[in-house]
C-alpha atoms as a PDB file:
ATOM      1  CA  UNK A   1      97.278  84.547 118.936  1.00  0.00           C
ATOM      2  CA  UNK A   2      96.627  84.283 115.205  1.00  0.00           C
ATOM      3  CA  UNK A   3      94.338  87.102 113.633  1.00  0.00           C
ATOM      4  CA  UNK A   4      92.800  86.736 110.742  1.00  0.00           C
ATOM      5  CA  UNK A   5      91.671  89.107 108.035  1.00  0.00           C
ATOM      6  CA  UNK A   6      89.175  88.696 105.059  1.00  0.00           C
ATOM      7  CA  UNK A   7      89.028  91.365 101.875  1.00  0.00           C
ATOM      8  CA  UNK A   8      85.895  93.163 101.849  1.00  0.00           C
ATOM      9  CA  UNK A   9      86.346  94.312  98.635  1.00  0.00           C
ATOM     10  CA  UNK A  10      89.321  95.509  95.845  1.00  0.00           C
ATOM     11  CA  UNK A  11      90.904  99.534  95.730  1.00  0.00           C
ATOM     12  CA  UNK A  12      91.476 100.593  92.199  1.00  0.00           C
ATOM     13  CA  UNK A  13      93.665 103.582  91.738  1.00  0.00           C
ATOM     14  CA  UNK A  14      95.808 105.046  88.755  1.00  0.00           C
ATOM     15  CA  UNK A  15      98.548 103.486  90.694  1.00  0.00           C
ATOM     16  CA  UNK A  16     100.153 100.191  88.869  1.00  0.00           C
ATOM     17  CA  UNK A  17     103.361 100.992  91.123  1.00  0.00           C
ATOM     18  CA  UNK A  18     105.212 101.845  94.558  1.00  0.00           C
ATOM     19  CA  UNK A  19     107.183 104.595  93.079  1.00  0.00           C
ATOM     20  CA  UNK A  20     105.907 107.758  91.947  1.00  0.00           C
ATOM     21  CA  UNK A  21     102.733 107.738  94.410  1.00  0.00           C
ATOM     22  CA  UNK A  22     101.279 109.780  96.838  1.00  0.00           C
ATOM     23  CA  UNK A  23     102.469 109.423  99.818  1.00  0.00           C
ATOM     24  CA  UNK A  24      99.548 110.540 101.920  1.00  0.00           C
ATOM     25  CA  UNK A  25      96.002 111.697 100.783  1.00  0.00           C
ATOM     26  CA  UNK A  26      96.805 115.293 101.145  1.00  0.00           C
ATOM     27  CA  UNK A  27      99.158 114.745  98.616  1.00  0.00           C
ATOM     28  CA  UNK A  28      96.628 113.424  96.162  1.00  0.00           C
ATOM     29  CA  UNK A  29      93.861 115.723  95.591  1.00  0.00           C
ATOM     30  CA  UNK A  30      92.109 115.003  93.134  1.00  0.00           C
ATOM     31  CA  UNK A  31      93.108 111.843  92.015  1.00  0.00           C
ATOM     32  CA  UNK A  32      90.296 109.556  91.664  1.00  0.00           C
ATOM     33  CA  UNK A  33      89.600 105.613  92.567  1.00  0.00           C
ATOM     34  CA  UNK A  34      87.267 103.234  93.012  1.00  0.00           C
ATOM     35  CA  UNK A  35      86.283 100.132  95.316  1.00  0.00           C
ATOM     36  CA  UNK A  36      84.516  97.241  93.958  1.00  0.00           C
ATOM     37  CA  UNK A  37      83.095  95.862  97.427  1.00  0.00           C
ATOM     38  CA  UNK A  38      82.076  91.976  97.770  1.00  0.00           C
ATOM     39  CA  UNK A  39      78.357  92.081  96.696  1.00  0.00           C
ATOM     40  CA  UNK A  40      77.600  90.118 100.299  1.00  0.00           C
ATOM     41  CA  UNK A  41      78.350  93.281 101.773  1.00  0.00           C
ATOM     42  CA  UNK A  42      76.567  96.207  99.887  1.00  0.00           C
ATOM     43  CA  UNK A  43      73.844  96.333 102.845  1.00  0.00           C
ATOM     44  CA  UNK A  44      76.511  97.390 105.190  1.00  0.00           C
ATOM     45  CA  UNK A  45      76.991 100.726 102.866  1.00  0.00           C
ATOM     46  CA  UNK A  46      73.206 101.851 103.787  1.00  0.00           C
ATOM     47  CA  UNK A  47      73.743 105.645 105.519  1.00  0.00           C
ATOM     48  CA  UNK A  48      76.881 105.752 104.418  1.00  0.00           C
ATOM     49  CA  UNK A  49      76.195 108.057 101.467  1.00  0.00           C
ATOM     50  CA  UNK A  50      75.547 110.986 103.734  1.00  0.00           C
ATOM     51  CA  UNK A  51      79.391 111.347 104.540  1.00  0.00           C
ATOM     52  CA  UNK A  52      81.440 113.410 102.181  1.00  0.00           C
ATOM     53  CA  UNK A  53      85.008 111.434 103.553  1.00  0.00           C
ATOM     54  CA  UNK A  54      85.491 107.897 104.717  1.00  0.00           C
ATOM     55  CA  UNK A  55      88.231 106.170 106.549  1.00  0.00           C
ATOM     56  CA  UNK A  56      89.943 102.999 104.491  1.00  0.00           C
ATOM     57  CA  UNK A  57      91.764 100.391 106.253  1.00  0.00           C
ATOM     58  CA  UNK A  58      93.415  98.129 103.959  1.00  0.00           C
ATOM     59  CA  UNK A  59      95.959  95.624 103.295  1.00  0.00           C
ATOM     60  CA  UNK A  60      99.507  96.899 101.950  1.00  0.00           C
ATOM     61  CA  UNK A  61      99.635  94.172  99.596  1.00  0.00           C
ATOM     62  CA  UNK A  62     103.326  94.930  97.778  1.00  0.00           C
ATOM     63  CA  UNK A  63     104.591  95.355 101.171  1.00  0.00           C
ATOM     64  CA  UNK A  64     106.942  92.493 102.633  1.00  0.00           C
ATOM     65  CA  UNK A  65     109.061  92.215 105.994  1.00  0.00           C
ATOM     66  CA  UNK A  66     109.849  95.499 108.450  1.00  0.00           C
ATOM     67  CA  UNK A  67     111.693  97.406 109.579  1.00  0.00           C
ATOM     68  CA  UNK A  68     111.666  98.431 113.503  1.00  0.00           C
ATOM     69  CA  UNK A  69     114.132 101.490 112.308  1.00  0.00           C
ATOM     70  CA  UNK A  70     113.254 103.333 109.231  1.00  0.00           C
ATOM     71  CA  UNK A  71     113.397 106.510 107.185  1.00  0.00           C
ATOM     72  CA  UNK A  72     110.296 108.097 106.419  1.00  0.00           C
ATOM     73  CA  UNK A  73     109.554 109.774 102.651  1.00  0.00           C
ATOM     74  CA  UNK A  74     109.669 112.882 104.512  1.00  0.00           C
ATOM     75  CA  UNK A  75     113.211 112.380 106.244  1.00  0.00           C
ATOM     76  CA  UNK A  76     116.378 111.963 106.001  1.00  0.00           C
ATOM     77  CA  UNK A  77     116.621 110.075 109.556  1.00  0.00           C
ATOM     78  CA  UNK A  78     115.804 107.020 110.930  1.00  0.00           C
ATOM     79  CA  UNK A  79     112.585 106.634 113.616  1.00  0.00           C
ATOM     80  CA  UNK A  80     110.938 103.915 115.394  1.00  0.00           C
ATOM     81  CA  UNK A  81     108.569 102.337 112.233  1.00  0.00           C
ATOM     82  CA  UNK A  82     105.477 103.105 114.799  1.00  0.00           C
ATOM     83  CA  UNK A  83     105.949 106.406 114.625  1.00  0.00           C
ATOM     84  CA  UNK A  84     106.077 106.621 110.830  1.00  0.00           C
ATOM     85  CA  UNK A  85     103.578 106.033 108.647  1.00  0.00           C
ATOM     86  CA  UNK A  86     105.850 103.852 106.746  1.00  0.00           C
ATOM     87  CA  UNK A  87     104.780 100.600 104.710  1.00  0.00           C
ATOM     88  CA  UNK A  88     107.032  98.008 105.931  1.00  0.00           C
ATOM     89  CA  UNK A  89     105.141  97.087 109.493  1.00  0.00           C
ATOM     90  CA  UNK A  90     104.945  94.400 111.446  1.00  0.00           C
ATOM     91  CA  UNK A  91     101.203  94.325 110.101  1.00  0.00           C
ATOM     92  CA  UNK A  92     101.067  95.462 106.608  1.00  0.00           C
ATOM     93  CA  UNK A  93      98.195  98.048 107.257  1.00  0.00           C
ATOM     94  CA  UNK A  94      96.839 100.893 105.778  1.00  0.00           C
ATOM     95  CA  UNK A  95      94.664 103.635 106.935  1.00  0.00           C
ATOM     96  CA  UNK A  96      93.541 106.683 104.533  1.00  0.00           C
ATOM     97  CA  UNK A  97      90.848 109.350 104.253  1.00  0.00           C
ATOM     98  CA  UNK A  98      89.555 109.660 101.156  1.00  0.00           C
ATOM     99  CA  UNK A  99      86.319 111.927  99.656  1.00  0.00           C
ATOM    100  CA  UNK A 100      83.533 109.981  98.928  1.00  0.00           C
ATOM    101  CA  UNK A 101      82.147 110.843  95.416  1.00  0.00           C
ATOM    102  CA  UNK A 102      79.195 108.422  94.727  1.00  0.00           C
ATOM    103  CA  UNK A 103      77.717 104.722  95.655  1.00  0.00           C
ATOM    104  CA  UNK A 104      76.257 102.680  93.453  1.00  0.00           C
ATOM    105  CA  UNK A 105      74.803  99.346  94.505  1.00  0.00           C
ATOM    106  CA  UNK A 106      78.822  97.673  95.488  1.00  0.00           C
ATOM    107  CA  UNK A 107      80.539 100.165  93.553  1.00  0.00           C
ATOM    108  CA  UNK A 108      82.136 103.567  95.415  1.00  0.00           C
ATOM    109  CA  UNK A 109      83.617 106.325  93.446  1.00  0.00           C
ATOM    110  CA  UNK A 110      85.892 107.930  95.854  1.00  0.00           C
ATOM    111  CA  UNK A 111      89.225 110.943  95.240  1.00  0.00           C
ATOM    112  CA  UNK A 112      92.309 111.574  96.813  1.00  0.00           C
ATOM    113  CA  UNK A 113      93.759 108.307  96.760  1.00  0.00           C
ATOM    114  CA  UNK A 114      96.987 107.657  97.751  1.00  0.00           C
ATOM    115  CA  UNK A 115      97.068 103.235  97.735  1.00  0.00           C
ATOM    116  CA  UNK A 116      98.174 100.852  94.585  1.00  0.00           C
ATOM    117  CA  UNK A 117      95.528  99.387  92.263  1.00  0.00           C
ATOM    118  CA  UNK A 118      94.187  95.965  93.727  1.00  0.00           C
ATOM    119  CA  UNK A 119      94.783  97.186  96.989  1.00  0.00           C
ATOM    120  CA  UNK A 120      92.261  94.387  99.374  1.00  0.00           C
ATOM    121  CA  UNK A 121      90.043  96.945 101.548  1.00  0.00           C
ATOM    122  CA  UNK A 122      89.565  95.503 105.060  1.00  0.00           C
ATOM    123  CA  UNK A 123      87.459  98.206 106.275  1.00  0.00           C
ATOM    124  CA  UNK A 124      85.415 100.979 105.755  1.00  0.00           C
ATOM    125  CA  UNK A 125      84.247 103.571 108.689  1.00  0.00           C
ATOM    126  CA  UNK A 126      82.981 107.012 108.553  1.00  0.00           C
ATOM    127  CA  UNK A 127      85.377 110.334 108.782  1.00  0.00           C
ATOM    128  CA  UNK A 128      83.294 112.561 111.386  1.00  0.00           C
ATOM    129  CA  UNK A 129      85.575 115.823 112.591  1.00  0.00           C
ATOM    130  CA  UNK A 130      83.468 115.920 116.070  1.00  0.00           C
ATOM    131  CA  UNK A 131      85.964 112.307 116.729  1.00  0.00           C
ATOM    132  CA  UNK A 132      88.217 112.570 115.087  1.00  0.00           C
ATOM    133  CA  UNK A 133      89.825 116.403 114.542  1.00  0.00           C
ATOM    134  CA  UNK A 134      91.825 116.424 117.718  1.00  0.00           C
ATOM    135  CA  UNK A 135      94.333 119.566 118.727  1.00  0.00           C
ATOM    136  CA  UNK A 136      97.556 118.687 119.142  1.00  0.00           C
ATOM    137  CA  UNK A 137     100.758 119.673 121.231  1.00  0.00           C
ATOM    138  CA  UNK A 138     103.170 118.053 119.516  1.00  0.00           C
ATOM    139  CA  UNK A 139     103.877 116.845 116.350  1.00  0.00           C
ATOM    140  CA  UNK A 140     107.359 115.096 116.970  1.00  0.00           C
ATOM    141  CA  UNK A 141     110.019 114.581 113.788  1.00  0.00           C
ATOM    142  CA  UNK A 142     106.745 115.881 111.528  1.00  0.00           C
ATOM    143  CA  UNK A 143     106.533 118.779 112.983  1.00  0.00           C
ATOM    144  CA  UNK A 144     107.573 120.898 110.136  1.00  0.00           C
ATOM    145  CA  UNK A 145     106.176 118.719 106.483  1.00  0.00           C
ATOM    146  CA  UNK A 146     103.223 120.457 106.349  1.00  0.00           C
ATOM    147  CA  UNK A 147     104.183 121.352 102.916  1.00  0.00           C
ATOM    148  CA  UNK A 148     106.054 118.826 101.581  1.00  0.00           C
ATOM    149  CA  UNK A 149     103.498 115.741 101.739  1.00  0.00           C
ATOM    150  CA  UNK A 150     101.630 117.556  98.898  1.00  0.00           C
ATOM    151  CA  UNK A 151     104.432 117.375  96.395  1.00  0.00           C
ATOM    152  CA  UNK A 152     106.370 114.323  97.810  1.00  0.00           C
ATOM    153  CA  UNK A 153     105.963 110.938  96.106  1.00  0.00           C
ATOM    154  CA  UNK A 154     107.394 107.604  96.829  1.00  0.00           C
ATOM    155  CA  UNK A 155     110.306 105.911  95.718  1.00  0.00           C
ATOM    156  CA  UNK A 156     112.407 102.962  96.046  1.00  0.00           C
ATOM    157  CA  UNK A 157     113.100 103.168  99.665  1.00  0.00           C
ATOM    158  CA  UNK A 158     110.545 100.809 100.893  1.00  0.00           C
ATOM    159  CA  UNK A 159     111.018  97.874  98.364  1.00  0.00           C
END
């Protein structure tokens, strides 16, 4: 079955390359963006102001081929790519939280961004704790980067 995908709009970031980024949002307080949504679909942002943090799905752009093994900016050793949230996927996919600043008509000022400039936004859906702040038991090879992802950037690993 073929799936297809459309842009709903453009992610602009600081971010002209891979290396040197964020690797997560936590590790990017602060850092500010925008998206520049398709004017056909600035309806679809009515309510949406009344969230402080919004979910991002989006197209890893600068991504090509994967890996089924890989190593993880946090590791030294290899795991199954699904589950890391490495770039190089069988779908290049992208899912962040970010902190909604403002909306203006098709423009959103958003912070913590942790995706290159001209990233293609696929979707956008609200962050609401109630769904999605979940306890967890275990935490697998992550258990113990609490830490690190706010200091760790990317590098070459993934090119």
């Amino acid at each position: 079955m073929d799936i297809t995908f459309r842009s709903i709009g453009i992610i602009h970031t600081p971010f002209k390359v891979k290396e040197g980024m964020p690797i997560q949002p936590g590790g990017a307080q602060g850092i500010k963006g925008s998206i520049i949504l398709k004017e056909k679909y600035t309806e679809g942002l009515a309510d949406l102001p009344g969230f402080s943090h919004i979910y991002l799905i989006y197209y890893l752009h600068k991504s090509s081929g994967y890996n089924l093994q890989v190593i993880p900016f946090l590791d030294n050793t290899f795991h199954g790519v699904f589950a890391t949230r490495a770039p190089r996927r069988p779908n290049a996919i992208g899912i962040s939280v970010v902190r909604l600043i403002s909306i203006r008509k098709n423009i959103l000022k958003i912070e913590n961004v942790d995706m290159l400039d001209g990233t293609p936004l696929l979707d956008i859906k609200p962050y609401i704790p109630e769904f999605d702040i979940l306890e967890v038991e275990n935490r697998g090879w992550a258990r113990d980067i609490s830490e690190k992802v706010k200091q760790y950037r990317t590098d070459a690993r993934f090119k």
